[in-house]
N, C-alpha and C. Protein backbone atom coordinates (compact mmCIF):
# COMPACT_ATOMS: atom_id res chain seq x y z
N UNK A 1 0.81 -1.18 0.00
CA UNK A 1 0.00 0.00 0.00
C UNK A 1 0.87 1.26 0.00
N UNK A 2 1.74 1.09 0.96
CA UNK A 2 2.85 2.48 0.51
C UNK A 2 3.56 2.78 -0.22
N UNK A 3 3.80 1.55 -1.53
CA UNK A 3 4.46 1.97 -2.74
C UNK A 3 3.39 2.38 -3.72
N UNK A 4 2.63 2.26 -3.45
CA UNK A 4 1.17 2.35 -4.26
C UNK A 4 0.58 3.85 -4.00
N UNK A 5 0.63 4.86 -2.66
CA UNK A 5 -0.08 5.88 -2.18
C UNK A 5 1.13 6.61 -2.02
N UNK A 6 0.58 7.95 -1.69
CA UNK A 6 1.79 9.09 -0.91
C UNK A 6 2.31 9.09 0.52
N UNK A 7 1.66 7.67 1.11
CA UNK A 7 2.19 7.30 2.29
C UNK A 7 3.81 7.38 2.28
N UNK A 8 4.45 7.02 2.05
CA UNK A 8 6.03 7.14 1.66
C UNK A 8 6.55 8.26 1.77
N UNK A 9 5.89 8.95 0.74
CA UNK A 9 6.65 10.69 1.15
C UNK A 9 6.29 11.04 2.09
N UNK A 10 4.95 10.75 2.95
CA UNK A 10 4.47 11.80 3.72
C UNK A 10 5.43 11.33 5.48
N UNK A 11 5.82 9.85 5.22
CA UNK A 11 6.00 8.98 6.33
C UNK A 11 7.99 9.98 6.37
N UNK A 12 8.67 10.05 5.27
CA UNK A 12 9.84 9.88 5.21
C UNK A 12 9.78 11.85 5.53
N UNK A 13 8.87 12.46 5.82
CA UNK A 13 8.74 14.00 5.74
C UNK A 13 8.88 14.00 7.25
N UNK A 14 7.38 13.11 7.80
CA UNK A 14 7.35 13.08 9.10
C UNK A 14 8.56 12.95 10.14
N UNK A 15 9.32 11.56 9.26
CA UNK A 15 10.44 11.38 10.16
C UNK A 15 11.81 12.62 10.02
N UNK A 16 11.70 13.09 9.05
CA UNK A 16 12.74 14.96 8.96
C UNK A 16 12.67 15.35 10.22
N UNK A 17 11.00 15.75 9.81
CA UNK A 17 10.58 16.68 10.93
C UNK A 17 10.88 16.26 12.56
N UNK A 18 10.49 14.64 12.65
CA UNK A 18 10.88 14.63 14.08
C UNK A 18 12.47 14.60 14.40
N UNK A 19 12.87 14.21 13.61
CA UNK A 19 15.06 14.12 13.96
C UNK A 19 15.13 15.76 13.72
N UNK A 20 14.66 16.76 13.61
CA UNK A 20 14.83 17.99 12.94
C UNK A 20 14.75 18.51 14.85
N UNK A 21 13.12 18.21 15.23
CA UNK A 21 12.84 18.60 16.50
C UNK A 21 13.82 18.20 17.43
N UNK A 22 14.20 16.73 17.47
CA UNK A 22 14.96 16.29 18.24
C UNK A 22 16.28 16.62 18.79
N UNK A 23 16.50 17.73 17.84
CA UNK A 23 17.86 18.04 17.96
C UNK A 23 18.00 19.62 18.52
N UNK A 24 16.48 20.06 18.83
CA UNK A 24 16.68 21.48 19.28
C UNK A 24 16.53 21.31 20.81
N UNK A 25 16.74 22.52 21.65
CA UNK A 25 16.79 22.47 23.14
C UNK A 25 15.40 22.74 23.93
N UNK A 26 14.38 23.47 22.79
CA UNK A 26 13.51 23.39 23.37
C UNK A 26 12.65 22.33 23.94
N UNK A 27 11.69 22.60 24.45
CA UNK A 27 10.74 21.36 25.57
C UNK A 27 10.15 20.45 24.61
N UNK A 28 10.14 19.60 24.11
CA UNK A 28 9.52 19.33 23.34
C UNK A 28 8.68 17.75 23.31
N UNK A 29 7.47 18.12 23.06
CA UNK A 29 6.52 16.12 23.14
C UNK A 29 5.92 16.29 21.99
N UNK A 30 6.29 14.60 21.11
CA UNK A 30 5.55 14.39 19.89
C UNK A 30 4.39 13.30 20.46
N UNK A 31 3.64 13.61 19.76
CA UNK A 31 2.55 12.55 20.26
C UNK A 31 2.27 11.67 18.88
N UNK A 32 2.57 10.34 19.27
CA UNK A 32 2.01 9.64 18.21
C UNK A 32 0.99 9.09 18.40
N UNK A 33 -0.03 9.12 17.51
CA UNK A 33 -1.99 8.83 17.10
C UNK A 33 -1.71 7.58 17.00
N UNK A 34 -2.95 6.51 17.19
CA UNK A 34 -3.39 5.36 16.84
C UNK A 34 -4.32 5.85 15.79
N UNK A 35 -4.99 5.52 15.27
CA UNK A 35 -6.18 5.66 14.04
C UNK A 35 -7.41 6.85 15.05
N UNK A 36 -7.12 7.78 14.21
CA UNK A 36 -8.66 9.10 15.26
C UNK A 36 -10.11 8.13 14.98
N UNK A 37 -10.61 8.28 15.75
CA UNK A 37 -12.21 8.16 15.84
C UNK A 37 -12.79 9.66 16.31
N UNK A 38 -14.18 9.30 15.97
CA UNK A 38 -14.97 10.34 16.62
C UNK A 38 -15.54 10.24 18.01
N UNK A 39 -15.36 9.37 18.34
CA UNK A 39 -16.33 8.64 19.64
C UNK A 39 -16.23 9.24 20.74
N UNK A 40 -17.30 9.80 21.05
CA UNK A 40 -18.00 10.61 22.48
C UNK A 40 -17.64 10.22 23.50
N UNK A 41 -17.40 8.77 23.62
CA UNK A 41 -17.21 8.03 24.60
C UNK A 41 -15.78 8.06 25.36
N UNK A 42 -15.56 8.54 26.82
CA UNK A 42 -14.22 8.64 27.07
C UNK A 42 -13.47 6.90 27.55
N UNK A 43 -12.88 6.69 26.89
CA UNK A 43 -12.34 5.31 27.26
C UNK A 43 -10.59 5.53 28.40
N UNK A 44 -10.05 4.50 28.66
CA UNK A 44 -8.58 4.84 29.35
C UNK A 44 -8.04 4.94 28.41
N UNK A 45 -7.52 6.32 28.75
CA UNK A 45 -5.95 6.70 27.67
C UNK A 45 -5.11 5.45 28.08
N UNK A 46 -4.14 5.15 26.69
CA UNK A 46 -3.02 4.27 27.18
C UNK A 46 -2.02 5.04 26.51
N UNK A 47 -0.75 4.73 27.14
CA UNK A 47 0.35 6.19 26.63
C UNK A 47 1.52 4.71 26.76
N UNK A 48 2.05 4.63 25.29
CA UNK A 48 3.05 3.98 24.95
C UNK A 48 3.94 4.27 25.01
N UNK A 49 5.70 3.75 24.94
CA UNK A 49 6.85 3.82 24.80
C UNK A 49 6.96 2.12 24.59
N UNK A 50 7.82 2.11 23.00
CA UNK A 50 8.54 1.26 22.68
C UNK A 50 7.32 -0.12 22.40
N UNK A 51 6.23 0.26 22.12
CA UNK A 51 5.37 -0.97 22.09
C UNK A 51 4.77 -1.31 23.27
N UNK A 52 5.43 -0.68 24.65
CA UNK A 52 4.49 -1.06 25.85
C UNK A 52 4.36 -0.09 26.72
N UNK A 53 2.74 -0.66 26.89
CA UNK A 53 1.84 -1.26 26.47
C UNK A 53 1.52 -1.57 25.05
N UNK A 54 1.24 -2.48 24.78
CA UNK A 54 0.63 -2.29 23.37
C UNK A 54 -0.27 -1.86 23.05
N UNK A 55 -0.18 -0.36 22.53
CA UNK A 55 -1.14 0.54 21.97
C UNK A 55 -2.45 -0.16 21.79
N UNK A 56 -3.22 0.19 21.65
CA UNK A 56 -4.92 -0.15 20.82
C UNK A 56 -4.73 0.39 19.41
N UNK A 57 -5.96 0.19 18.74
CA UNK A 57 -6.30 0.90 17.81
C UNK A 57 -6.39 1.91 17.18
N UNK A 58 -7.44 2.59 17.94
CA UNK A 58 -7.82 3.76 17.85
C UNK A 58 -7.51 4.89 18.90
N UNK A 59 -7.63 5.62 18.85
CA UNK A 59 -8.32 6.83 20.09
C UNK A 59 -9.05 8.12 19.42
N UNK A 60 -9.89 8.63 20.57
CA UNK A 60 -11.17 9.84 19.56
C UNK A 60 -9.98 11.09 19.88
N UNK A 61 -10.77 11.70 18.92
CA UNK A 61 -10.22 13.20 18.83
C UNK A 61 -10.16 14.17 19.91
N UNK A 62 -11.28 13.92 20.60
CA UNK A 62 -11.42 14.55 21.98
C UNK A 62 -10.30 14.64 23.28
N UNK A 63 -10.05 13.02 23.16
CA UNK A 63 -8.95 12.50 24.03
C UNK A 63 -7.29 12.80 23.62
N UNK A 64 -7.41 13.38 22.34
CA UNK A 64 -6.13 13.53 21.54
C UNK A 64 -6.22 15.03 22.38
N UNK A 65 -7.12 15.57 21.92
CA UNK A 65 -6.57 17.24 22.16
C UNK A 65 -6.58 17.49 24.25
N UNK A 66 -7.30 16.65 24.38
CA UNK A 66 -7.15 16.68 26.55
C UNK A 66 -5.99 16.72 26.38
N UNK A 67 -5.17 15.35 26.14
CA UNK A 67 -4.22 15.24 26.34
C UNK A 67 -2.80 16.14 25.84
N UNK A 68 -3.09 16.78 24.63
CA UNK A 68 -2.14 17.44 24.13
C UNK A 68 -2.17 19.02 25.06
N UNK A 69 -3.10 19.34 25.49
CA UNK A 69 -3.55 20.23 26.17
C UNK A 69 -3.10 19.79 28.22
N UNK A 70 -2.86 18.86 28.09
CA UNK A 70 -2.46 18.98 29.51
C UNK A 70 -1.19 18.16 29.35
N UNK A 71 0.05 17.98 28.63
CA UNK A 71 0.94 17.66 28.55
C UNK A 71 1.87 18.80 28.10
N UNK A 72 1.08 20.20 27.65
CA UNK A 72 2.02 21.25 27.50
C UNK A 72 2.98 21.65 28.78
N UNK A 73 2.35 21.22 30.08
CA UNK A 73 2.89 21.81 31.38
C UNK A 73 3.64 20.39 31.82
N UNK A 74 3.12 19.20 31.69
CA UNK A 74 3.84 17.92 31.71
C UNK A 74 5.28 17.62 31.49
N UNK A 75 6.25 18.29 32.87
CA UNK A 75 8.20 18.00 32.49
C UNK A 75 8.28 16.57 32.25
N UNK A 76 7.42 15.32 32.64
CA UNK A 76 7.46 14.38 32.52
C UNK A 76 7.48 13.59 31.07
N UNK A 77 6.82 14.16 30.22
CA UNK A 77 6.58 14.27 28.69
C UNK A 77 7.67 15.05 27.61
N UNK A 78 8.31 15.88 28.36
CA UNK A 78 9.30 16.34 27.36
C UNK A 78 10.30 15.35 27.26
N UNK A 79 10.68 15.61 25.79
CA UNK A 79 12.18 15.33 24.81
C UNK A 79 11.01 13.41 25.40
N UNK A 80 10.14 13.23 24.92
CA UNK A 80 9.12 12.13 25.07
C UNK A 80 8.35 11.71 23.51
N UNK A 81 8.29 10.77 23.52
CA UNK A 81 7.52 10.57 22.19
C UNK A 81 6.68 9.57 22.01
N UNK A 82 5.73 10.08 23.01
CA UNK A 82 4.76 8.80 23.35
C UNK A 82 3.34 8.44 22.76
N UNK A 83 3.26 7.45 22.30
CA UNK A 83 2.03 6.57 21.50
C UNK A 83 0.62 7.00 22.13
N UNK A 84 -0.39 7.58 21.44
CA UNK A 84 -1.75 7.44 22.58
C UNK A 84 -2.71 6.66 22.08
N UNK A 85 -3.38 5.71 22.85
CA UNK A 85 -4.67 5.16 22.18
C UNK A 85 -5.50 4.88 23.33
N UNK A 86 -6.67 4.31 23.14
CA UNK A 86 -8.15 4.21 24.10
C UNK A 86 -7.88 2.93 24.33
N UNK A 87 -8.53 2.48 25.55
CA UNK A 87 -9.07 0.98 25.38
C UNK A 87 -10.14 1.26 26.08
């Protein structure tokens, strides 16, 4: 599928950008998505490193932006690059 779509460029852009971030001094947390949903429903965040936990699926949009929104003040999360999904 990714020699087939613009997945490729967009994947090999992404990774610039994060070795690009990685290398500055500011505070910095990337958050990596499981697949967005819409779902109303608040489920447990699960917050990955390295495969563990093993992520879920999905997580809603709602729970993406809480979290991006209360990890700005989070020292625990910087120079961090942690996975989010629901279960």
């Amino acid at each position: 599928m990714i020699r087939k779509t613009n997945l490729g460029i967009s994947s090999a852009d992404h990774d610039r950008v994060d070795a690009y971030i990685r290398t500055t001094d500011t505070d910095w947390t990337l958050a990596r998505l499981a697949a967005l949903s819409n779902s109303e429903k608040e489920k447990k965040l699960v917050i990955s490193y390295a495969n563990a936990p093993k992520p879920a699926m999905f997580v809603g949009r709602r729970q993406v932006a809480k979290f991006l929104v209360d990890s700005f003040n989070d020292r625990s999360l910087y120079q961090k690059a942690p996975v989010i999904s629901e279960r």
